[in-house]
Protein backbone atom coordinates (compact mmCIF):
# COMPACT_ATOMS: atom_id res chain seq x y z
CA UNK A 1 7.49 -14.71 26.73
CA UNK A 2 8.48 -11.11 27.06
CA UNK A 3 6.93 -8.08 25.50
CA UNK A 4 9.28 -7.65 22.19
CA UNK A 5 8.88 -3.89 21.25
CA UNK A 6 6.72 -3.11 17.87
CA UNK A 7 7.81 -0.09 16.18
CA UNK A 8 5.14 1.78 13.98
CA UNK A 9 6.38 3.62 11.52
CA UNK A 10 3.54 6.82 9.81
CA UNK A 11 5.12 9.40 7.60
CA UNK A 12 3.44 12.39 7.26
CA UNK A 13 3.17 15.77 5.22
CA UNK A 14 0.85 18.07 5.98
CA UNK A 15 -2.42 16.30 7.40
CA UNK A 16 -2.15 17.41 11.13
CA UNK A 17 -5.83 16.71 11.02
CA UNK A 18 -5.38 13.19 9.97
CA UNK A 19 -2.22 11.84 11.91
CA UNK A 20 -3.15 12.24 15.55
CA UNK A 21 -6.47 10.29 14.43
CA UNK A 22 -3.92 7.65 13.50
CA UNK A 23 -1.29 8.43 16.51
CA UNK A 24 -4.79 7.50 18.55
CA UNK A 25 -5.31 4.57 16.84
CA UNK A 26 -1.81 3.15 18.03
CA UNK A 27 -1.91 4.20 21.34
CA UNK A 28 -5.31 2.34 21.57
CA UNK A 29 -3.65 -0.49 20.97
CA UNK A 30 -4.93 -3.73 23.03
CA UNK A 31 -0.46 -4.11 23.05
CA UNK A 32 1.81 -1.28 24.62
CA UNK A 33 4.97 -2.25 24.06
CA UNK A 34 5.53 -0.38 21.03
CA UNK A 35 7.09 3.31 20.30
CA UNK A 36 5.58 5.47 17.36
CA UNK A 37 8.01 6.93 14.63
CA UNK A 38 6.51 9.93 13.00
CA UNK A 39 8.59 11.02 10.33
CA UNK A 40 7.35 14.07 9.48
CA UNK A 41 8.27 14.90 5.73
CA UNK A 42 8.87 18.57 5.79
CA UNK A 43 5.01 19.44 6.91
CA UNK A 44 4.84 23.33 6.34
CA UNK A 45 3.98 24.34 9.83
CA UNK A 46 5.22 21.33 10.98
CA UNK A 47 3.29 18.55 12.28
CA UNK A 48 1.68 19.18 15.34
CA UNK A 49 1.28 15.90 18.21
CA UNK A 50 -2.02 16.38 20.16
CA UNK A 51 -0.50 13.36 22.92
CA UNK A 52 2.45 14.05 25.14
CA UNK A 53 3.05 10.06 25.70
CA UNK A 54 6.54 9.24 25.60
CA UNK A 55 6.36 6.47 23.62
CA UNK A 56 6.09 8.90 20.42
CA UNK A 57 9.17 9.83 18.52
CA UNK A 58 8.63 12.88 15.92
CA UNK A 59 11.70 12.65 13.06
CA UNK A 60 11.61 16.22 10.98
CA UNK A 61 12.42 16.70 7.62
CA UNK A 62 13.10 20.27 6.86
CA UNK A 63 12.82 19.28 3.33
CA UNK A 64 9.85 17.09 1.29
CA UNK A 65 12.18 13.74 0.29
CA UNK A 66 8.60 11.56 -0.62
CA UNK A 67 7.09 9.20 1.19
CA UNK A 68 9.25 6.04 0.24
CA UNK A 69 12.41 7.84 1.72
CA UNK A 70 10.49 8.84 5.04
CA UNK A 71 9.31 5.27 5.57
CA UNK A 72 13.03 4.47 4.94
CA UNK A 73 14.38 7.16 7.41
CA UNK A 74 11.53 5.61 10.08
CA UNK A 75 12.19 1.96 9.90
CA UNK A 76 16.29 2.59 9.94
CA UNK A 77 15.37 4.63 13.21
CA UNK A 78 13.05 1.60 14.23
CA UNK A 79 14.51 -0.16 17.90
CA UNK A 80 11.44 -2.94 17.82
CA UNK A 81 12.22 -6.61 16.98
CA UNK A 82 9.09 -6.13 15.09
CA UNK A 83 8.17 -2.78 12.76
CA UNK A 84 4.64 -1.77 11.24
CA UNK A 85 4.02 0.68 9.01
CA UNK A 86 0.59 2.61 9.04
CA UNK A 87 -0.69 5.87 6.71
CA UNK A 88 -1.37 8.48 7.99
CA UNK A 89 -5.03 8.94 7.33
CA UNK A 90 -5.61 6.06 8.11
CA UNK A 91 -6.04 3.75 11.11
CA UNK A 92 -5.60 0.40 13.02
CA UNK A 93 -8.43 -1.47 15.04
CA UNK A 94 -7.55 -1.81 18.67
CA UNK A 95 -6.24 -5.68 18.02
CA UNK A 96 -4.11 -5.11 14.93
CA UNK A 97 -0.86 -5.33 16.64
CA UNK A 98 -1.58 -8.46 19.25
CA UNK A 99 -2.98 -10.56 17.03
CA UNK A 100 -0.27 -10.53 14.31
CA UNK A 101 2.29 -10.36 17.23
CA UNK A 102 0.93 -13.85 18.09
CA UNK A 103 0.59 -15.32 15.21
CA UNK A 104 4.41 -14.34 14.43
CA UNK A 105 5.14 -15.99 17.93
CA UNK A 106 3.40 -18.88 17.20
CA UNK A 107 4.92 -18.98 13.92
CA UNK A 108 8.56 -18.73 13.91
CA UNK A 109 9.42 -19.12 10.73
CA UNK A 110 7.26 -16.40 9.10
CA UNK A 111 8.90 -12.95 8.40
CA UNK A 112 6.05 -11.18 7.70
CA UNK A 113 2.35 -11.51 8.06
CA UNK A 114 -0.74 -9.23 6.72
CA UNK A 115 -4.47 -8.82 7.28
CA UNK A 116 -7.22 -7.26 5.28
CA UNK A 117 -7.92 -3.79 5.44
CA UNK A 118 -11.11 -2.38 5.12
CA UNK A 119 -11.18 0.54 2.26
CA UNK A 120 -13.48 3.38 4.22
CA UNK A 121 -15.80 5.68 2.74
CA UNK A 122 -15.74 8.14 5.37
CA UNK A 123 -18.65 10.24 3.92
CA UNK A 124 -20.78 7.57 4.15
CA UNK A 125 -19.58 5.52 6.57
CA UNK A 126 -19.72 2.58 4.10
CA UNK A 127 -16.94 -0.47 4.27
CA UNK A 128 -15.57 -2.83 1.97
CA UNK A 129 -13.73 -5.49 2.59
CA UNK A 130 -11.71 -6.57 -0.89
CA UNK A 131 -10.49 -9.73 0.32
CA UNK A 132 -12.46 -12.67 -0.72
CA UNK A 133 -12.62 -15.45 1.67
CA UNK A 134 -11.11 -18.05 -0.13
CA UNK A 135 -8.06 -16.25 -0.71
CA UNK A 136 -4.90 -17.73 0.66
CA UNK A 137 -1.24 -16.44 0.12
CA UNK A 138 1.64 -17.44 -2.34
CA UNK A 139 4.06 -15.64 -4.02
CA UNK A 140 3.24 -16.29 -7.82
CA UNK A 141 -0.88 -15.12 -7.26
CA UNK A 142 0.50 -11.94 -5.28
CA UNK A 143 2.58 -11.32 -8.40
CA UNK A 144 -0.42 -11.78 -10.61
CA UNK A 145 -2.80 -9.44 -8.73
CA UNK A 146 0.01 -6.98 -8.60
CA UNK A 147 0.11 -7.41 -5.20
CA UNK A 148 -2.69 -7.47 -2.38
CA UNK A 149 -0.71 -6.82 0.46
CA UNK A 150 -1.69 -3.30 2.03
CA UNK A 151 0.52 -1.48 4.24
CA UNK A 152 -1.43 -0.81 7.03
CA UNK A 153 -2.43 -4.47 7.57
CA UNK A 154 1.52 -5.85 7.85
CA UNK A 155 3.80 -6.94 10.94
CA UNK A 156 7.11 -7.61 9.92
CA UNK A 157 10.67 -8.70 11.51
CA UNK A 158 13.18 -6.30 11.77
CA UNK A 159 15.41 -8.29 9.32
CA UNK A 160 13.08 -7.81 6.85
CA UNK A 161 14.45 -4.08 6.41
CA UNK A 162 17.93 -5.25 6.36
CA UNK A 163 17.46 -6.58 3.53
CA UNK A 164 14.71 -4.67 1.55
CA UNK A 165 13.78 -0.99 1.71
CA UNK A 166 11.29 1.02 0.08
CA UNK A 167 12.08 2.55 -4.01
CA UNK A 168 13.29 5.98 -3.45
CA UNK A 169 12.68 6.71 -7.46
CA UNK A 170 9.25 5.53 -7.42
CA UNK A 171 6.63 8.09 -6.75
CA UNK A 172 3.92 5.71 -7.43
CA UNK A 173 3.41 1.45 -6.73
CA UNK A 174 6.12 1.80 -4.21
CA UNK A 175 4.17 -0.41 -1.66
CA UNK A 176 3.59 -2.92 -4.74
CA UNK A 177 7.55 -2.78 -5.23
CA UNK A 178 8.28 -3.33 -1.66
CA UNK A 179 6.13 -5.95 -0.68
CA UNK A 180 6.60 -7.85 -3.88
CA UNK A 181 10.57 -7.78 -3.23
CA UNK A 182 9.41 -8.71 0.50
CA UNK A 183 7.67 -11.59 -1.00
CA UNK A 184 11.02 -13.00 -2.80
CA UNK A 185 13.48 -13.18 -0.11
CA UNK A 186 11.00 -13.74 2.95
CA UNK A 187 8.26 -15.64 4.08
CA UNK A 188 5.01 -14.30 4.21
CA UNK A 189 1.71 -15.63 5.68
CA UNK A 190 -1.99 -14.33 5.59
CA UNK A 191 -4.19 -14.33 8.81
CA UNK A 192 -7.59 -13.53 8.05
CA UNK A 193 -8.81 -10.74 10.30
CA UNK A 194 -10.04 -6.99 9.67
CA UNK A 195 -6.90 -4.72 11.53
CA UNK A 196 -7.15 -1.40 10.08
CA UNK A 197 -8.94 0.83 7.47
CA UNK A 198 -7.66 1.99 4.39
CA UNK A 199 -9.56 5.68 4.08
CA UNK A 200 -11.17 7.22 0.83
CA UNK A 201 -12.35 10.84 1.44
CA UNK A 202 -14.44 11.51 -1.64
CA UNK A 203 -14.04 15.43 -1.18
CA UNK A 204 -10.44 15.10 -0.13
CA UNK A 205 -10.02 13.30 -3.55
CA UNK A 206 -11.97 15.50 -6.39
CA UNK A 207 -9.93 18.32 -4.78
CA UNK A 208 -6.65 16.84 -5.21
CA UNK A 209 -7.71 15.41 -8.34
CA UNK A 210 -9.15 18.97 -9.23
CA UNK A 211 -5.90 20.79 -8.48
CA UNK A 212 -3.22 18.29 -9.52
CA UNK A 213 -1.71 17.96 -13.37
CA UNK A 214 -3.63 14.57 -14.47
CA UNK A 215 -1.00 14.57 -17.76
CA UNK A 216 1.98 14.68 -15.20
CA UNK A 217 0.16 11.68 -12.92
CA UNK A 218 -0.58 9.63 -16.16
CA UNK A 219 3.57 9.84 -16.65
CA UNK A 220 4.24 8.96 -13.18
CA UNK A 221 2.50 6.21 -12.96
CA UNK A 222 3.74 4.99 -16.48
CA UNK A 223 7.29 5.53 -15.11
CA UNK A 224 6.80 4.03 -11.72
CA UNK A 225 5.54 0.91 -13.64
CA UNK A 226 7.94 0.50 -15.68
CA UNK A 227 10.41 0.26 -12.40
CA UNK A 228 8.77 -2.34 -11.31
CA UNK A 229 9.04 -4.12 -14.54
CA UNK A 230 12.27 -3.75 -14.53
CA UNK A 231 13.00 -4.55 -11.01
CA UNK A 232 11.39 -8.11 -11.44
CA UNK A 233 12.88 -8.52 -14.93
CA UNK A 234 14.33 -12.13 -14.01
CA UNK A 235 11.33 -13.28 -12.02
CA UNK A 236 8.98 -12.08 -14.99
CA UNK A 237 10.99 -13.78 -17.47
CA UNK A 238 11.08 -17.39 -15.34
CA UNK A 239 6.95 -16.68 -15.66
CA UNK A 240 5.62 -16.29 -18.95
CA UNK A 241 2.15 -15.42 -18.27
CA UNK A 242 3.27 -13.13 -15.51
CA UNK A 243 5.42 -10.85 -18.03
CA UNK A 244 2.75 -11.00 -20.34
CA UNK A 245 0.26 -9.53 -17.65
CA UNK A 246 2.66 -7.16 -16.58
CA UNK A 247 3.54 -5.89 -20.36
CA UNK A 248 0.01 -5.66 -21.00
CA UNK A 249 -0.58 -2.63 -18.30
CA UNK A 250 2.55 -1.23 -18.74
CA UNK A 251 1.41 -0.65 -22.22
CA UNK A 252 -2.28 0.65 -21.00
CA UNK A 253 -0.04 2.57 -18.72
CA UNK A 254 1.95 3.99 -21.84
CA UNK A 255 -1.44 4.62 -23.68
CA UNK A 256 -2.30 6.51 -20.79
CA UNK A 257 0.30 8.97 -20.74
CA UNK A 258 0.62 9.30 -24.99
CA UNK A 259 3.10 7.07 -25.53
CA UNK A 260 1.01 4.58 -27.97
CA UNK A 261 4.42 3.56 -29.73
CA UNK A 262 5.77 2.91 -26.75
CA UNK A 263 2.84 0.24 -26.12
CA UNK A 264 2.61 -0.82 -29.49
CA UNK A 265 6.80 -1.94 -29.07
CA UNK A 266 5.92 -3.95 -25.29
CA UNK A 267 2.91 -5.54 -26.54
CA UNK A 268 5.21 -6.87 -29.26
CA UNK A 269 7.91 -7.73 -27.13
CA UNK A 270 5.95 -9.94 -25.36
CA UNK A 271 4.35 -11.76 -28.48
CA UNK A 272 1.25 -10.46 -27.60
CA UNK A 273 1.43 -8.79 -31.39
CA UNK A 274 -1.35 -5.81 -32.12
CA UNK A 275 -4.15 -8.08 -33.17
CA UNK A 276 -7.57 -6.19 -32.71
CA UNK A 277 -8.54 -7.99 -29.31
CA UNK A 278 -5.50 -6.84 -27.38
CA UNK A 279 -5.38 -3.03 -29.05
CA UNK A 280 -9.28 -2.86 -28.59
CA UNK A 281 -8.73 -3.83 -25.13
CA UNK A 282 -6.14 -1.59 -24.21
CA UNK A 283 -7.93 1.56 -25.48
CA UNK A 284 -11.29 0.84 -23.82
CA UNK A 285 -9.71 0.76 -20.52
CA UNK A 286 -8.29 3.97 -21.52
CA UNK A 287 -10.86 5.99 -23.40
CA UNK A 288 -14.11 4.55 -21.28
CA UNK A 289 -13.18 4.57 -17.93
CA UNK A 290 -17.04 4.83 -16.84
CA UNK A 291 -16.51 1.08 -17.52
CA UNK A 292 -14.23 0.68 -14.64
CA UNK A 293 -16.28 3.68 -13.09
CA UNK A 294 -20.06 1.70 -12.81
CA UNK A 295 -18.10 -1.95 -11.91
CA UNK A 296 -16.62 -0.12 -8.90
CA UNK A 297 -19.98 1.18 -7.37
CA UNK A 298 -21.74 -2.04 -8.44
CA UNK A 299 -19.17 -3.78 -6.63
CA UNK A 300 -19.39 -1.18 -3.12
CA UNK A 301 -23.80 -1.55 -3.80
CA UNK A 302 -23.47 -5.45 -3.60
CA UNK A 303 -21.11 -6.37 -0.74
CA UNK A 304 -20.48 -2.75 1.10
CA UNK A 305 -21.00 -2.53 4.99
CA UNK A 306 -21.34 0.14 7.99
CA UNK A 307 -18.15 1.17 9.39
CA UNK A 308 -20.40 -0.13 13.07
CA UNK A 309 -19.77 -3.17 12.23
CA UNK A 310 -15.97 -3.08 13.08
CA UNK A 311 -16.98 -2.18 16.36
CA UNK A 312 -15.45 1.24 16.30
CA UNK A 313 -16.38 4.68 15.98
């Protein structure tokens, strides 16, 4: 069988110091037949390419349109049979794209298949892997966990993005909106392997959560939710327990940003009335997030691991 060309797709806005790491990463690869899109999304100077190896493509935007419209503008400029998408401070292991390339081979009738992604604490080299190992793939779970498909652990056919594209309005969950719409109108399979590393720079992130306005975030995401409700309406309403879910953090979301009548009107929507339990559980996920806080770390003490133990550096 010939070598069908895999395009990868990174956008990228000002983290020169970041995207050749992940550049690297592709042209690692254990497969080279692939080209590398870089959209570069109005980077102020503009993105820099440490590698002169043709198979890199660098697409400029002179002006910041947000990361779901650069991912568009890469995978419309995409020439593979097969497209991958890949952030760009992050990074793929050397295997990523062979091993999903066969398994889409092998399996014909699959559209798109994902991996697990290790979330990296690159201060401490620590690893964890959120996957358990009983998990298995269908469409109504991936709903109810909101989605556990990551981007940098898919390989997709090209058709896929003839029919679905990334939200443009959404400036948060726009991976759980794509992927979820993915999930409707294609068939997706899980192969359980580690292929890349989802990155969390603790000093990178107290300074951007330092600098940025946490009331304007809080809307955002409360916004960008509510898209998503909205955007699965008719599947929601087929699934009772689903909508419910999904009205329930929609209104934590709306508690979040100050709009507790807002909440108050979705929770009733939905039958889910104010009674004590629900309210009282709504506002300790908002008010005591140490909650969430201490679960987290418990979680990364009890089932963490070294970054060595992927094998790379």
């Amino acid at each position: 069988m010939k070598d069908e060309l895999v395009s990868v797709i990174i956008a990228t806005r000002n983290r020169n110091e970041f995207v050749n790491r992940a550049i690297n990463s592709v042209l690692n690869q254990t497969y080279s037949n692939f080209e590398i899109i870089i959209v570069d999304d109005g980077s102020s100077p503009p993105v820099v390419i440490e590698s002169d190896d043709s198979r890199i493509r660098v697409i400029r935007n002179e002006i910041s349109s947000g990361s779901s419209a650069a991912r568009n503008i890469g995978m419309r400029a995409a020439k593979g049979s097969y497209l991958c998408l890949l952030d760009d401070d992050d990074y793929y292991l050397p295997h990523k794209i062979a091993l999903q390339l066969d398994y889409l081979r092998d399996n014909p009738d699959v559209d798109l298949v994902f991996s697990d992604v290790v979330i990296l604490d690159e201060d401490s080299g620590r690893c964890l892997l959120p996957t358990k190992g009983d998990y298995s793939f269908d469409v109504f779970t991936n709903f109810l966990q909101m989605n556990r498909i990551h981007t940098n652990g898919t390989l997709f056919k090209s058709s896929v993005v003839e029919k679905v594209s990334f939200n443009e309005r959404l400036t948060k969950f726009d991976d759980t909106c794509f992927y979820l719409a993915v999930s409707l109108s294609f068939r997706v399979r899980y192969l359980r392997s580690i292929v890349a590393t989802w990155t969390y720079d603790r000093s990178r992130m107290a300074s951007r959560v330092s600098t940025a306005n946490s009331a304007t975030i809080r809307e955002n995401n409360y916004y960008s939710f509510s898209l998503i409700c909205s955007t699965f309406e008719d599947y929601l309403t087929q699934h009772p327990s689903l909508e419910s879910k999904y009205v329930e953090m929609l209104a934590l979301l709306a508690l979040e940003a100050n709009h507790s009548m807002d909440a108050l009107c979705y929770l009733t929507k939905a039958n889910l009335g104010i009674g004590c339990f629900t309210f009282l559980k709504l506002l300790t996920a908002v008010k005591v997030p140490l909650l969430r806080k201490l679960r987290y770390q418990w979680v990364w003490r009890k089932h963490c691991f070294h970054v060595s133990e992927l094998g790379i550096s």
